[in-house]
C-alpha atoms as a PDB file:
ATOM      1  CA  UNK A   1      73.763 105.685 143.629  1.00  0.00           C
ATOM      2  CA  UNK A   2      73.726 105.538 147.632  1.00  0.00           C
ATOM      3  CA  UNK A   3      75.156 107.969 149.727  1.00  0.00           C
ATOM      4  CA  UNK A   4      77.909 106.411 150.837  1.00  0.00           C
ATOM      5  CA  UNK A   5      78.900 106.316 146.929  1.00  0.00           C
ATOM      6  CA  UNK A   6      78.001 110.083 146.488  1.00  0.00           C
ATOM      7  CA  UNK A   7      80.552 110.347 149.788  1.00  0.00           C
ATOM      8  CA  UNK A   8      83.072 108.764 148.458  1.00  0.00           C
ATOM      9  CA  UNK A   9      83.095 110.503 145.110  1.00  0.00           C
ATOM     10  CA  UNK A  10      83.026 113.737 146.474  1.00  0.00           C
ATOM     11  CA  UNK A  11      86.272 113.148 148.895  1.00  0.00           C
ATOM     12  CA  UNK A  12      88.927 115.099 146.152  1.00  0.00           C
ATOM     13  CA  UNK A  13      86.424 117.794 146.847  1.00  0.00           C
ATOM     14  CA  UNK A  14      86.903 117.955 150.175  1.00  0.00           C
ATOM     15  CA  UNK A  15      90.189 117.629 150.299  1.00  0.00           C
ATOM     16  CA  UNK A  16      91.136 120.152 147.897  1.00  0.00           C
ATOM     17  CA  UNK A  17      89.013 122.641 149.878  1.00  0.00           C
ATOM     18  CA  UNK A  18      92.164 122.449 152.214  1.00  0.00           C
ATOM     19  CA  UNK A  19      94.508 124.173 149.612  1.00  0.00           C
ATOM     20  CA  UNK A  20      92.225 127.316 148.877  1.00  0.00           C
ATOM     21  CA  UNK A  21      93.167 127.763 145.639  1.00  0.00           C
ATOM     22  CA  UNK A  22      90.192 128.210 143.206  1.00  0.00           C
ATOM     23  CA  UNK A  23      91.871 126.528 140.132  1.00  0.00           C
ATOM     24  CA  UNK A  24      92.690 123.149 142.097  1.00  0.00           C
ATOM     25  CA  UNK A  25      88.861 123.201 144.208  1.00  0.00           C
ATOM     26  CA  UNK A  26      87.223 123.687 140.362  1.00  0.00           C
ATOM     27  CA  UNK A  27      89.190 120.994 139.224  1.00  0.00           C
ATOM     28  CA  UNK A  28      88.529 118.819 141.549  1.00  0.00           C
ATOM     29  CA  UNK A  29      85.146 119.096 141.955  1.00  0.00           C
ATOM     30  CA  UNK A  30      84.662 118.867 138.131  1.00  0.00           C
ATOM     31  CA  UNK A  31      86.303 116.014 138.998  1.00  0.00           C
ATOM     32  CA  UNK A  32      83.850 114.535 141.473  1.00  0.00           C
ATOM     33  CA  UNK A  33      80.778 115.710 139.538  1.00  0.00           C
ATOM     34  CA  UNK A  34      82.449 113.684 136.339  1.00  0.00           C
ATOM     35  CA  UNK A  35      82.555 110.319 138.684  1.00  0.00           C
ATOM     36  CA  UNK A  36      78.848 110.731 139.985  1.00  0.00           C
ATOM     37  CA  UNK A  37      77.672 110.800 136.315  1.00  0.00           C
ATOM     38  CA  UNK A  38      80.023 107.780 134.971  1.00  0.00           C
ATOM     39  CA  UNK A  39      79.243 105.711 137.571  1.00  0.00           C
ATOM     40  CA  UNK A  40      77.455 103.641 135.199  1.00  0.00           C
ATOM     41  CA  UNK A  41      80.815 102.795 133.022  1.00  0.00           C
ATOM     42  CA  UNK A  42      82.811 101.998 136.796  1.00  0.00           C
ATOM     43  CA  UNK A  43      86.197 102.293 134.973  1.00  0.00           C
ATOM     44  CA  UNK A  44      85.679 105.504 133.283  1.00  0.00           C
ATOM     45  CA  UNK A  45      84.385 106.552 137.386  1.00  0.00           C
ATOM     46  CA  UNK A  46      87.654 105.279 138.656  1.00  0.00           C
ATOM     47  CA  UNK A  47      89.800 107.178 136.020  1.00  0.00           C
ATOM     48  CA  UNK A  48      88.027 110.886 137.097  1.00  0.00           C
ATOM     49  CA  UNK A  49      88.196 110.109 140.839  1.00  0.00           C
ATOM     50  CA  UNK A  50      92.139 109.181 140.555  1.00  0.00           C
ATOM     51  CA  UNK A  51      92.540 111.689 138.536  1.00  0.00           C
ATOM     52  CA  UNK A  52      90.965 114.512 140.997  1.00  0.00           C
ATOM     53  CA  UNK A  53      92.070 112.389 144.241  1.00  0.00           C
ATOM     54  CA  UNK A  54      95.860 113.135 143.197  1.00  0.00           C
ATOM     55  CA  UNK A  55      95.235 116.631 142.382  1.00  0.00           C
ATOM     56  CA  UNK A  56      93.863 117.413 145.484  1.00  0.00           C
ATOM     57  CA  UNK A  57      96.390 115.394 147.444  1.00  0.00           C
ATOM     58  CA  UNK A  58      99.690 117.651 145.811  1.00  0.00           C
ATOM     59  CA  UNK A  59      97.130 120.596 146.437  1.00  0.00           C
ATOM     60  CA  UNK A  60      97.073 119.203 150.006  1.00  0.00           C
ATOM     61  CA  UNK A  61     100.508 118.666 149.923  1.00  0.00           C
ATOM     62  CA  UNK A  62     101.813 121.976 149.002  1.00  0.00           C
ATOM     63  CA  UNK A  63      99.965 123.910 151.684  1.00  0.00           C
ATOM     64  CA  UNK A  64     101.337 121.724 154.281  1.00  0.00           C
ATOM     65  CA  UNK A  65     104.696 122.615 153.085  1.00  0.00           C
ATOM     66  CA  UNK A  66     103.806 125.811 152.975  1.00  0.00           C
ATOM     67  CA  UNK A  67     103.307 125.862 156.963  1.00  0.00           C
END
């Protein structure tokens, strides 16, 4: 795997560090460790990264709207 794949994997990560709530950043980067070791089977990848990309984005979400 290059780094630009480790990168991108790790992006619901980073974004849910945004939200500061522990439940949604150890989701998410369960998440992102799940799609660095399926990236062998790359739809089983895709599922965990979607899957962690959309909890960190209504993570994202609701601390924007909490501004």
């Amino acid at each position: 795997m290059s780094v630009l794949q480790i990168a991108i994997a790790a992006l619901p990560f980073l974004f849910s560090l945004v939200s500061r709530n522990i439940h949604v950043i150890a989701l998410c980067l369960l998440t992102s460790i799940l799609t660095v070791l399926l990236s062998g089977e790359p739809h089983r990848a895709v599922m965990a990264w979607c899957l962690g990309a959309l909890v960190a984005s209504v993570a994202v979400r609701e601390r924007f709207r909490a501004i």
